[in-house]
Each structure stands twice: as structure tokens, then as C-alpha cells.
Protein backbone atom coordinates (compact mmCIF):
# COMPACT_ATOMS: atom_id res chain seq x y z
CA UNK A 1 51.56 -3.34 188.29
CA UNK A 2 50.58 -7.10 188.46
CA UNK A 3 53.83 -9.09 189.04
CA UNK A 4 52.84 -11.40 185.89
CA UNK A 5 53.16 -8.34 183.44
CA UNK A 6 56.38 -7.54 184.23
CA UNK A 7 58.71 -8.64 181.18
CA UNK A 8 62.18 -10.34 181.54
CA UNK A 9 64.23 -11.42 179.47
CA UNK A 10 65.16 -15.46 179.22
CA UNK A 11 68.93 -14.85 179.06
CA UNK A 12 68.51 -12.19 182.55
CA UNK A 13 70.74 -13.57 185.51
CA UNK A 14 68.77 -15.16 187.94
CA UNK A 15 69.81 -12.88 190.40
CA UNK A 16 68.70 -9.61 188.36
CA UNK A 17 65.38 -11.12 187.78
CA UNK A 18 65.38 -12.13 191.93
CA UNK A 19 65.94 -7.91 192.37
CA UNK A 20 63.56 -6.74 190.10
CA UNK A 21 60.62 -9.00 191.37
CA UNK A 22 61.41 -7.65 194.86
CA UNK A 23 61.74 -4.08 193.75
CA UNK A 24 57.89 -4.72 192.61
CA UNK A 25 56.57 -6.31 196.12
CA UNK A 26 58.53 -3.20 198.29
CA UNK A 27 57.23 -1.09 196.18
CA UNK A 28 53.59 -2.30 195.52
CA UNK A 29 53.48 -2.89 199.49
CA UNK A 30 54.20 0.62 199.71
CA UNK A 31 51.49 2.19 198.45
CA UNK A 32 48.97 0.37 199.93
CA UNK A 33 49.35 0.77 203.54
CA UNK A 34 48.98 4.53 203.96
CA UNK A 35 46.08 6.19 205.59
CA UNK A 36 44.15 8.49 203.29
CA UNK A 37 46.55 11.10 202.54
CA UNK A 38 48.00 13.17 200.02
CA UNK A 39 51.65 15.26 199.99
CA UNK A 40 51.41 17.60 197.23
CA UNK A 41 46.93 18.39 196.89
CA UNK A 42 45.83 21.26 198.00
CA UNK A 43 44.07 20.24 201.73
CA UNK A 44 40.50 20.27 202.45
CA UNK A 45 39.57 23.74 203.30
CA UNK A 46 36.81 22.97 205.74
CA UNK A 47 36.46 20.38 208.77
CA UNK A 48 35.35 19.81 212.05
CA UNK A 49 38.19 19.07 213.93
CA UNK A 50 42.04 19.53 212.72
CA UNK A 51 44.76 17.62 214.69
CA UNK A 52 48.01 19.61 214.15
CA UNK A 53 50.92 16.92 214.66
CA UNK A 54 50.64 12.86 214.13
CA UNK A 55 52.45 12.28 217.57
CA UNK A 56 51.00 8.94 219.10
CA UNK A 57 48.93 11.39 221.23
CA UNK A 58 47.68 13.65 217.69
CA UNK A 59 46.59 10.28 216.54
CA UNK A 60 44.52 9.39 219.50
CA UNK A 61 42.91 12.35 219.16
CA UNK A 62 42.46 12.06 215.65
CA UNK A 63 41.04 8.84 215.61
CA UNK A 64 39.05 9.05 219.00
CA UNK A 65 37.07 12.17 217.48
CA UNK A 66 36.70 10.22 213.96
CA UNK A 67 34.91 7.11 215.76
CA UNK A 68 32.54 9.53 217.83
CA UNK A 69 31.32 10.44 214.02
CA UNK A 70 33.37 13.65 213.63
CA UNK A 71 35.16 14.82 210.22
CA UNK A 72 38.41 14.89 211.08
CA UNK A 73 42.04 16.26 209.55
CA UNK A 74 44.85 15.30 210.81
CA UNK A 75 48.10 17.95 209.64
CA UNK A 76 51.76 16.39 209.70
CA UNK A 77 54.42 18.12 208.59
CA UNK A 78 56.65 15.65 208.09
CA UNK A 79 55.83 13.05 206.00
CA UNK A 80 55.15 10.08 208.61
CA UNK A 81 53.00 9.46 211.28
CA UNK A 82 53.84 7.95 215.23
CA UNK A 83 56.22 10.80 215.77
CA UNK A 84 59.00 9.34 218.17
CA UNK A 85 56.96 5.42 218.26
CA UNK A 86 57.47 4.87 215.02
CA UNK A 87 60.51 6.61 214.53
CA UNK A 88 62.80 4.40 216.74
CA UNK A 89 61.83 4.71 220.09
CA UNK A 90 60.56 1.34 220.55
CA UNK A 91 61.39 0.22 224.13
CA UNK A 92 58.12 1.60 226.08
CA UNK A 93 58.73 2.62 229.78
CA UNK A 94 55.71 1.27 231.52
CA UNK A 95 56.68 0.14 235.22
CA UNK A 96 55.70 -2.48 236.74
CA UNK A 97 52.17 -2.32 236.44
CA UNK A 98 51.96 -1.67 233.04
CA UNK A 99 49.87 -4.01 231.61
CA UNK A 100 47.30 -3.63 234.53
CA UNK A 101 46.94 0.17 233.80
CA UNK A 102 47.16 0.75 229.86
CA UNK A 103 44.14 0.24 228.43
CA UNK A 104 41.77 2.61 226.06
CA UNK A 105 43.20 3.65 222.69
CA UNK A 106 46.88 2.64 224.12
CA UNK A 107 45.61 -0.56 224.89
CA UNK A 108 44.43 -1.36 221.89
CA UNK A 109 47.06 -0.14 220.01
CA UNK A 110 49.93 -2.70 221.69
CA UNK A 111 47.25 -5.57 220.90
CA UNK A 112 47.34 -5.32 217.57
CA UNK A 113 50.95 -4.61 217.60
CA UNK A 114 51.06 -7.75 219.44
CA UNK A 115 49.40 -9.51 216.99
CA UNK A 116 51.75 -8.86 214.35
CA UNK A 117 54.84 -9.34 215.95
CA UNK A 118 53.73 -12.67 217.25
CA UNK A 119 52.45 -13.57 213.40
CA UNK A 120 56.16 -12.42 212.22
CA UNK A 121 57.36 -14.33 214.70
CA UNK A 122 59.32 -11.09 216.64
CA UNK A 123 57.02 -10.73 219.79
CA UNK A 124 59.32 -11.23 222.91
CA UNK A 125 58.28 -13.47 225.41
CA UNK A 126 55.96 -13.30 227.53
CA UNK A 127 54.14 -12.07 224.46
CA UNK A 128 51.10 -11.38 225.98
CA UNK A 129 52.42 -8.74 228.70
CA UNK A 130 55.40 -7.04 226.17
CA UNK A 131 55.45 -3.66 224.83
CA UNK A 132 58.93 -3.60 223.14
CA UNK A 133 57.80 -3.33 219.03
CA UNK A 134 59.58 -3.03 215.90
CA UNK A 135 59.44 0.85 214.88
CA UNK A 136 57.80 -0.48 211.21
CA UNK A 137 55.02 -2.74 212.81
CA UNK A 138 54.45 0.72 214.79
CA UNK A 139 53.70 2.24 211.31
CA UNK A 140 51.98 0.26 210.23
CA UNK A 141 49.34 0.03 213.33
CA UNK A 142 49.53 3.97 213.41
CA UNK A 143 48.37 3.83 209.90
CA UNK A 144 45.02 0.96 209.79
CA UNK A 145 43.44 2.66 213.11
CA UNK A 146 43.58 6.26 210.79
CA UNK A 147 42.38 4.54 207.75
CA UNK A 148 39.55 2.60 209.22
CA UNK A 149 38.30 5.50 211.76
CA UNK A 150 38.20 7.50 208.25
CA UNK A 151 40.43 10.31 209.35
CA UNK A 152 42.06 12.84 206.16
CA UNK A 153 45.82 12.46 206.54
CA UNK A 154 47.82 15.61 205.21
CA UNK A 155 51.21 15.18 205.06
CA UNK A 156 54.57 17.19 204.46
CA UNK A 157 51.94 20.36 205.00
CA UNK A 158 53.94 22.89 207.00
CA UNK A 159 51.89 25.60 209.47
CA UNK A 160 52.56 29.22 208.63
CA UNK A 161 50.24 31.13 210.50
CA UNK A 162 47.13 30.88 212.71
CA UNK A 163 43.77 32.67 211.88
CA UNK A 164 41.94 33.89 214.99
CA UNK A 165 39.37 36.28 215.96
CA UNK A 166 39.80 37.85 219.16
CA UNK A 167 41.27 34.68 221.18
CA UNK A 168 39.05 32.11 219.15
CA UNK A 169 41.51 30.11 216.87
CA UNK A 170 39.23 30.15 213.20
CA UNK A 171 41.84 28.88 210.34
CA UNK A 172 45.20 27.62 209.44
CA UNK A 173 47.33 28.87 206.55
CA UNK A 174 49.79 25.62 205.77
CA UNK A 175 52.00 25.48 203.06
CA UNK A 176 49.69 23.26 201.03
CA UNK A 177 46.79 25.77 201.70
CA UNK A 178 44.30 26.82 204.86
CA UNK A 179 42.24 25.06 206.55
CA UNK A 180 39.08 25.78 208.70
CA UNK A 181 37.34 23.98 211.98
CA UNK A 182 35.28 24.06 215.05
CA UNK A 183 37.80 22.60 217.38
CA UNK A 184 42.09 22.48 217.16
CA UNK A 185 44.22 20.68 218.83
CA UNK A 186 47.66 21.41 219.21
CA UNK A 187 49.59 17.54 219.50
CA UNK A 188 53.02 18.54 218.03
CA UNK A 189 55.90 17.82 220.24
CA UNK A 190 56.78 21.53 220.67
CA UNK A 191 53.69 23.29 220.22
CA UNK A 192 54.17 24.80 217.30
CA UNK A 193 50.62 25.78 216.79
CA UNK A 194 50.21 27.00 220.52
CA UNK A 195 53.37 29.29 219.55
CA UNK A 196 51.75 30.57 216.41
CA UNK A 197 47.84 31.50 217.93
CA UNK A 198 50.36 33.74 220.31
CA UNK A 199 50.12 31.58 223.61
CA UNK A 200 52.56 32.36 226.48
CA UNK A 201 54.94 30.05 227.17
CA UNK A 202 58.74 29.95 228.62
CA UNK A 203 61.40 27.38 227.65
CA UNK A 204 62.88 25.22 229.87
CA UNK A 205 61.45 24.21 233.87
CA UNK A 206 60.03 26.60 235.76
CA UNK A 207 62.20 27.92 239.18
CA UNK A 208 61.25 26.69 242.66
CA UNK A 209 59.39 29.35 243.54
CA UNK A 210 56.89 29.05 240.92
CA UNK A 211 56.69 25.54 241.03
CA UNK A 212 55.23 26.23 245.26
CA UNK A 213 57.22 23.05 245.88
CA UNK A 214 60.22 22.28 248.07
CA UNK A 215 61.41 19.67 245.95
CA UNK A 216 61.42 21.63 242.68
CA UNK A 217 64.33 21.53 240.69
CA UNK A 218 66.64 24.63 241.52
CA UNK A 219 67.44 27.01 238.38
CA UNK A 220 68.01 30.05 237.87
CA UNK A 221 65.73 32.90 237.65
């Protein structure tokens, strides 16, 4: 909606007008910034390679696969992307030599988030050598590197059941429909998709003497 055809009275407060125009801009800046992605379609039923989980590392994936010309879906079930990045945890742990030894898709990914901040006027000094970022810049970083490598976003699209034949993983069922590909990859935080295609796991750390190491943490069996 272009801000000039929005009607308002003459005799509106000043202040009510002052809400409503920035009601608009939130909301038009909204819907804009998103990757390619819808919450409610049905998803594309065939692909190359499908990403389960937009962690930082699903997107890295995602997007790394997308530039090396692969078609590319990337399944969230929630409805945002950067899992715990974007979602708050914004003071990176990096050591000392962190900004000798992060490079690749990381390393570009805290220079454009660099960028911004220092535009905004938020990047902490030095500038050049921080990686402390607002959780929204995060966002919105996560979201231009999926929209310009051209990867299929699907959103709020919840995994039901795996499709295999013999140990080969073939399809996804979702709640928004199944999906086919050559190639997963399981990025969710928990391994949700792992769980479903009926991989063995156990919960917690492993005992000392599976780890083979003296200095293993001692649990119980």
C-alpha cells in the first residue's frame, strides 16, 4: 500500500496519524525481507537437496549447495530462520583467535552483519574484529544470503515421517505435504529427522568406557 494512498482525516490527532503511518512502514518492511517462502502452500514435491532445520548450520548448507547450482529446499518448522543466532543468542564465543580462524560462509556472514550494525550505528568497537550482533540484523543477514543463493524456504512445515527404501532415505511426509530428493540433510538441533529415518542414538554423554578416554566425564551406565 503506497504511504500517499492512505486516507486521514484533517481533524485526526497528530499523534493517531504519527501511529498509523508507522503501522504502514513495520508492516510494509515486513513483507519484503523474507526469503522465498510460503507457510500455508502445499511444498514443492520434488528437489535435489532438502535441508531439514534453518539452524545457522541448515542454512550453510542450504545456501552452499544453492551457489554450487543445486535446487535446493530448505524445511523449518517453525516459522523463522537462524535457529538460536537469531533468536537471542547474540554474544558469539570465538576465543582469542577468532577473527584469524572464521572465515568461509561464517566469515562472510559477520561481514555483512558488520556492515549493518556499523550503518545503524550499533557495531561495538573495534568494529572490524566484533562478533556481538543484534538478534534482528541476524535475521535479516540469514534471510538475503537464502534469497540471493535462490534457495525455496518452507516454513511452519512440520516432519511426520521419513520415506526410505531399505536404508536409502527417498521422501518426506510434512504437514504441508511430501517432499522428494537426491541428498538430506538432517541440521535440526535435535535430529529430528535422524530420529524419524530410525537412526540409533542415546540421550545424554556417553560413559567413560565408551568414550576410550581417561578424562571422560564419569556417568552412569
Amino acid at each position: 500500500i503506497p504511504l500517499h494512498s492512505i486516507s486521514m482525516r484533517h481533524d485526526m490527532p497528530a499523534s493517531l496519524r504519527t501511529v498509523l503511518v508507522c503501522a504502514t512502514v513495520f508492516a510494509l518492511a515486513g513483507s519484503v525481507d523474507h526469503a522465498q517462502s510460503t507457510e500455508s502452500a502445499r511444498i514443492g514435491a520434488r528437489t535435489e537437496i532438502v535441508v531439514f532445520g534453518a539452524t545457522p548450520g541448515g542454512i550453510a548448507a542450504a545456501v552452499s549447495a544453492a551457489r554450487a547450482g543445486r535446487k535446493v529446499q530448505l524445511i523449518e518448522p517453525s516459522a523463522w530462520v537462524g535457529g538460536m543466532m537469531s533468536g537471542g543468542l547474540s554474544n558469539t564465543d570465538t576465543g582469542q583467535r577468532g577473527p584469524e580462524v572464521i572465515s568461509g560462509l561464517a566469515g562472510e556472514w559477520f561481514r555483512r552483519v558488520r556492515m549493518i550494525e556499523q550503518m545503524r550505528g550499533a557495531c561495538l568497537e573495534p568494529c572490524a574484529s566484533s562478533f556481538l550482533f543484534e538478534p534482528q540484523v541476524a535475521t535479516q543477514v540469514f534471510e538475503s544470503m537464502l534469497r540471493e543463493a535462490g534457495v525455496a524456504v518452507e516454513r511452519s512445515a512440520h516432519l511426520v515421517e521419513v520415506k526410505k527404501d531399505g536404508t536409502a532415505i527417498t521422501g518426506l511426509v510434512t504437514s504441508r505435504g511430501d517432499v522428494r530428493a537426491d541428498v538430506f540433510i538432517d541440521a535440526s538441533y535435535e535430529g529430528d529427522l535422524m530420529k524419524l529415518a530410525g537412526v540409533p542414538f542415546r540421550i545424554g554423554r556417553e560413559p567413560r568406557r565408551m568414550a576410550g578416554a581417561d578424562d571422560a566425564a564419569a556417568l552412569a551406565e
